[in-house]
Protein backbone atom coordinates (compact mmCIF):
# COMPACT_ATOMS: atom_id res chain seq x y z
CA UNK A 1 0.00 0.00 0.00
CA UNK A 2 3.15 2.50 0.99
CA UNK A 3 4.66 1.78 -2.51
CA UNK A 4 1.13 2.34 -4.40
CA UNK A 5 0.49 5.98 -2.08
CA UNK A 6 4.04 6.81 -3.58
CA UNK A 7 3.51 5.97 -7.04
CA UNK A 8 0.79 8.42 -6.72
CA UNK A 9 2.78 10.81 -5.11
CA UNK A 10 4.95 10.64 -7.96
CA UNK A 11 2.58 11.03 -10.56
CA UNK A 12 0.87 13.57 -9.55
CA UNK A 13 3.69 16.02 -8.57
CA UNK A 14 5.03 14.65 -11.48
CA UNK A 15 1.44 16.10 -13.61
CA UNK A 16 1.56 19.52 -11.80
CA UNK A 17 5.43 20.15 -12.11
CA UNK A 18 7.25 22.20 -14.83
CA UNK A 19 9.70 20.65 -17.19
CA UNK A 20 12.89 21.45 -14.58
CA UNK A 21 10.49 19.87 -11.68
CA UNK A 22 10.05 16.40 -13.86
CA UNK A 23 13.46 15.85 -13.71
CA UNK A 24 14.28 16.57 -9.98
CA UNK A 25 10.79 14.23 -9.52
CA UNK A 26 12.47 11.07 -11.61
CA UNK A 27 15.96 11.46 -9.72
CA UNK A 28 14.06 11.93 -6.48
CA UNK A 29 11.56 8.96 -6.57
CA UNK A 30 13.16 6.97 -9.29
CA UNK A 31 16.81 7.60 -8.83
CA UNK A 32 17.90 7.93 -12.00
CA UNK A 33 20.79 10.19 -12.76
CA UNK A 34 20.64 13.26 -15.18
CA UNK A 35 23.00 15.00 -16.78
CA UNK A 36 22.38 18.88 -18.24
CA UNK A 37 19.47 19.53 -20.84
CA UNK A 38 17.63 16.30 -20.82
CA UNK A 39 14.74 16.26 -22.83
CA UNK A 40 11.99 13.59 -21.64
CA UNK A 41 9.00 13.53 -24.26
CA UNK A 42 5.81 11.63 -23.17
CA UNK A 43 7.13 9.72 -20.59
CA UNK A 44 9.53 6.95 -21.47
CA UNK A 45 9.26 3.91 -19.47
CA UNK A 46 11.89 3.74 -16.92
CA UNK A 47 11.97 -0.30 -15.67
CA UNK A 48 11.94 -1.72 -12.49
CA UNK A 49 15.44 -0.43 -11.36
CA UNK A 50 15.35 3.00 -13.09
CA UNK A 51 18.20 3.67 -10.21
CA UNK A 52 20.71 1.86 -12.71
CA UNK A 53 19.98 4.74 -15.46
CA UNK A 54 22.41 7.03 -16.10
CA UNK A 55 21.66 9.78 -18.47
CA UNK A 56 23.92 12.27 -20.17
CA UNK A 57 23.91 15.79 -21.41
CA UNK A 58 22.08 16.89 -24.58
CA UNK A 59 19.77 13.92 -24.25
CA UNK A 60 16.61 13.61 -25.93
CA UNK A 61 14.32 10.49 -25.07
CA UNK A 62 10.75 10.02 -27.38
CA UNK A 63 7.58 8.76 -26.97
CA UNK A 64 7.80 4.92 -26.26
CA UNK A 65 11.67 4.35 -25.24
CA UNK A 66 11.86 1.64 -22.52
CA UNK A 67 14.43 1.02 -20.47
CA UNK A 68 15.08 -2.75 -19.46
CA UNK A 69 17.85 -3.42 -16.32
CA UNK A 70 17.41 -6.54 -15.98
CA UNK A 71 16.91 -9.95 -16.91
CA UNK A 72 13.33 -11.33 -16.42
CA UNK A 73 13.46 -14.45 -18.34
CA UNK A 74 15.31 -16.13 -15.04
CA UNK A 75 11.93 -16.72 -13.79
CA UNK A 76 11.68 -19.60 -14.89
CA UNK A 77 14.80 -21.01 -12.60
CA UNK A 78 13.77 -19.84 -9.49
CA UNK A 79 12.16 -23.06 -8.52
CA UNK A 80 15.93 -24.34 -8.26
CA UNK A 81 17.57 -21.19 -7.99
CA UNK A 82 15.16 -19.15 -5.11
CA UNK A 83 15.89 -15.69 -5.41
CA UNK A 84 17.85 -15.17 -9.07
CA UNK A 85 17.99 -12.07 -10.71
CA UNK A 86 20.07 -10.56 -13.30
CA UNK A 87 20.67 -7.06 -13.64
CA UNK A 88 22.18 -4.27 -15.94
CA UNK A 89 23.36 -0.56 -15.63
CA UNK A 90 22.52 1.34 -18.42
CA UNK A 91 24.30 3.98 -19.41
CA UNK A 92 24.00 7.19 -22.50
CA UNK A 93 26.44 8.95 -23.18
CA UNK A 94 25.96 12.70 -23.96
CA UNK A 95 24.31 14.54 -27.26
CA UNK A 96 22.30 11.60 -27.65
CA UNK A 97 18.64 11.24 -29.94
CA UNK A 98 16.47 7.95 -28.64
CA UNK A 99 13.82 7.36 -31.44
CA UNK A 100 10.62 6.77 -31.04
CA UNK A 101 9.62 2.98 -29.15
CA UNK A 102 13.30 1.88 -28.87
CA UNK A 103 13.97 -0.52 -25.86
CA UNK A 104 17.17 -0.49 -24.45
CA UNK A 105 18.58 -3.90 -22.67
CA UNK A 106 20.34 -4.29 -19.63
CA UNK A 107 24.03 -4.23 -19.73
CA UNK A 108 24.12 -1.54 -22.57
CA UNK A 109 26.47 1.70 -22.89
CA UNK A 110 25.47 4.16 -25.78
CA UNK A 111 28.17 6.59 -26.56
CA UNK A 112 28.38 10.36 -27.34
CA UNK A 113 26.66 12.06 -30.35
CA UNK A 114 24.74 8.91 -31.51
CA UNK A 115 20.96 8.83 -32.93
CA UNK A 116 19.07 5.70 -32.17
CA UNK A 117 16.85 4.93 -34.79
CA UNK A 118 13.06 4.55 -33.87
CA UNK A 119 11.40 1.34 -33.30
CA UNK A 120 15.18 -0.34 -32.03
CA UNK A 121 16.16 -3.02 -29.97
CA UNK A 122 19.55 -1.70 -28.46
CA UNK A 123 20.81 -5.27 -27.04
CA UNK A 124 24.77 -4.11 -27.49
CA UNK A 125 26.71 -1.34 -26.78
CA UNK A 126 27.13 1.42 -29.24
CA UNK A 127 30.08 3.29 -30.50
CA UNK A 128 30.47 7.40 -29.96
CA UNK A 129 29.66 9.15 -33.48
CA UNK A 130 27.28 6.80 -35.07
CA UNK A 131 23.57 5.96 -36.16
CA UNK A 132 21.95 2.91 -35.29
CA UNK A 133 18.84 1.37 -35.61
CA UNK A 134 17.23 -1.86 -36.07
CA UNK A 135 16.09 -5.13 -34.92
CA UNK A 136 18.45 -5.72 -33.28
CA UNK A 137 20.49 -2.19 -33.45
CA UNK A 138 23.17 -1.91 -36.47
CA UNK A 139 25.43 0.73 -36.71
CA UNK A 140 23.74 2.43 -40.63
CA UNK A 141 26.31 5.30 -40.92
CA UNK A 142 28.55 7.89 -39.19
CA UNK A 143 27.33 10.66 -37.77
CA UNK A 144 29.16 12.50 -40.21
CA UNK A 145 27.33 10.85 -42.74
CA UNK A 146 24.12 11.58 -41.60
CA UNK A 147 24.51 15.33 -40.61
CA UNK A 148 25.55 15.67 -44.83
CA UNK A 149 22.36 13.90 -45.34
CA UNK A 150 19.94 16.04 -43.65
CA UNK A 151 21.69 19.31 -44.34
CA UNK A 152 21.18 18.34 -48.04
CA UNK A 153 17.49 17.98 -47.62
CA UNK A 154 16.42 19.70 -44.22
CA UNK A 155 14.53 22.86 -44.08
CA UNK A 156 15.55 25.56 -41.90
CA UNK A 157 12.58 27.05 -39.47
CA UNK A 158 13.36 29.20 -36.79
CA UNK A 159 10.97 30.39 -33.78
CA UNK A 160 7.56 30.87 -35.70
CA UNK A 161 3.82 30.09 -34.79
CA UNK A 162 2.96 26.85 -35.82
CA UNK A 163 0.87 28.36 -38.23
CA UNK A 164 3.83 29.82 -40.01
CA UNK A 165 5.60 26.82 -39.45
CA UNK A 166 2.63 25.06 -41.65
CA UNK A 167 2.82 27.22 -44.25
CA UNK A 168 6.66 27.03 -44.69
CA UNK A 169 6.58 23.34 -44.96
CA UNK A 170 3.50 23.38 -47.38
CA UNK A 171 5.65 25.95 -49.44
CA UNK A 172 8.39 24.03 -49.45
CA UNK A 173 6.39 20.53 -50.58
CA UNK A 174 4.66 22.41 -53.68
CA UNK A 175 7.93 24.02 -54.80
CA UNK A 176 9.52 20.67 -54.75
CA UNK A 177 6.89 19.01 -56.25
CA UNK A 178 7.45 15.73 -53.73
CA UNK A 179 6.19 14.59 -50.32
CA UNK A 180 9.03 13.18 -49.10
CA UNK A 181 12.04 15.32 -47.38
């Protein structure tokens, strides 16, 4: 009952807080350690030891990501082995993009300036400089590589309405005569 009364605790400071507040709330109750300018979108889902997460600077984390530490499949040897567990530190490295439903397995490092690819399964450690993505996670390409890529075709918005932000990328779709970036 004490751990259920926290939970909502949690949430619900969690609802009324401010962007800086969500973070102090998910190192407070969760323990998970945060570097500088973490970006949390739509609330990630932080495992049952969220206290072996260690997050970097220049982080952003999407809609969906789930963190696994450990190893639930052991289950099924407790009835000889009472009590086993496995368990993982995870650990990203800074300037980091997490797409979109990636899960990330116990045990894993991901390095500085990498973009996870959405929809991933990040069962190994990954390299500094690099995109990955995948089923499980590949390295595709530099980070090099992809910065050329999307400079070639990205479109440069600044602070505008999102109004004006519409009509900029509806502009820039007729004049190109394409629907694809």
């Amino acid at each position: 009952m004490k751990k259920f009364l926290l939970k909502i605790l949690f949430y619900l400071e969690l609802i009324m807080s401010d962007e800086w507040n969500k973070y102090k709330v998910y190192e407070k109750f969760l323990g998970i350690k945060f570097g500088k300018n973490v970006r949390i979108l739509h609330y990630p889902r932080f495992g049952s030891e969220p206290y072996l997460i260690e997050i970097g600077n220049n982080v952003t984390i999407t809609r969906g990501v789930c963190f696994v530490t450990h190893d639930g499949g052991v289950t099924i040897f407790r009835k000889d082995y009472p009590g086993l567990n496995v368990f993982g530190k995870i650990k990203i490295g800074n300037n980091v993009f997490i797409g979109i439903n990636t899960i990330i397995l116990p045990g894993v490092t991901i390095g500085n300036n990498v973009v996870i690819g959405a929809g991933s399964l990040v069962n190994k450690n990954i390299p500094d400089n690099v995109v990955a993505a995948g089923v499980p996670v590949k390295i595709i390409k530099s980070i090099d590589d992809y910065k050329n890529s999307v400079l070639h075709k990205g479109i440069f918005i600044g602070k505008v309405t999102e109004e004006e932000k519409r009509k900029i990328i509806d502009t820039y779709f007729k004049n190109n005569n394409n629907n694809k970036l």
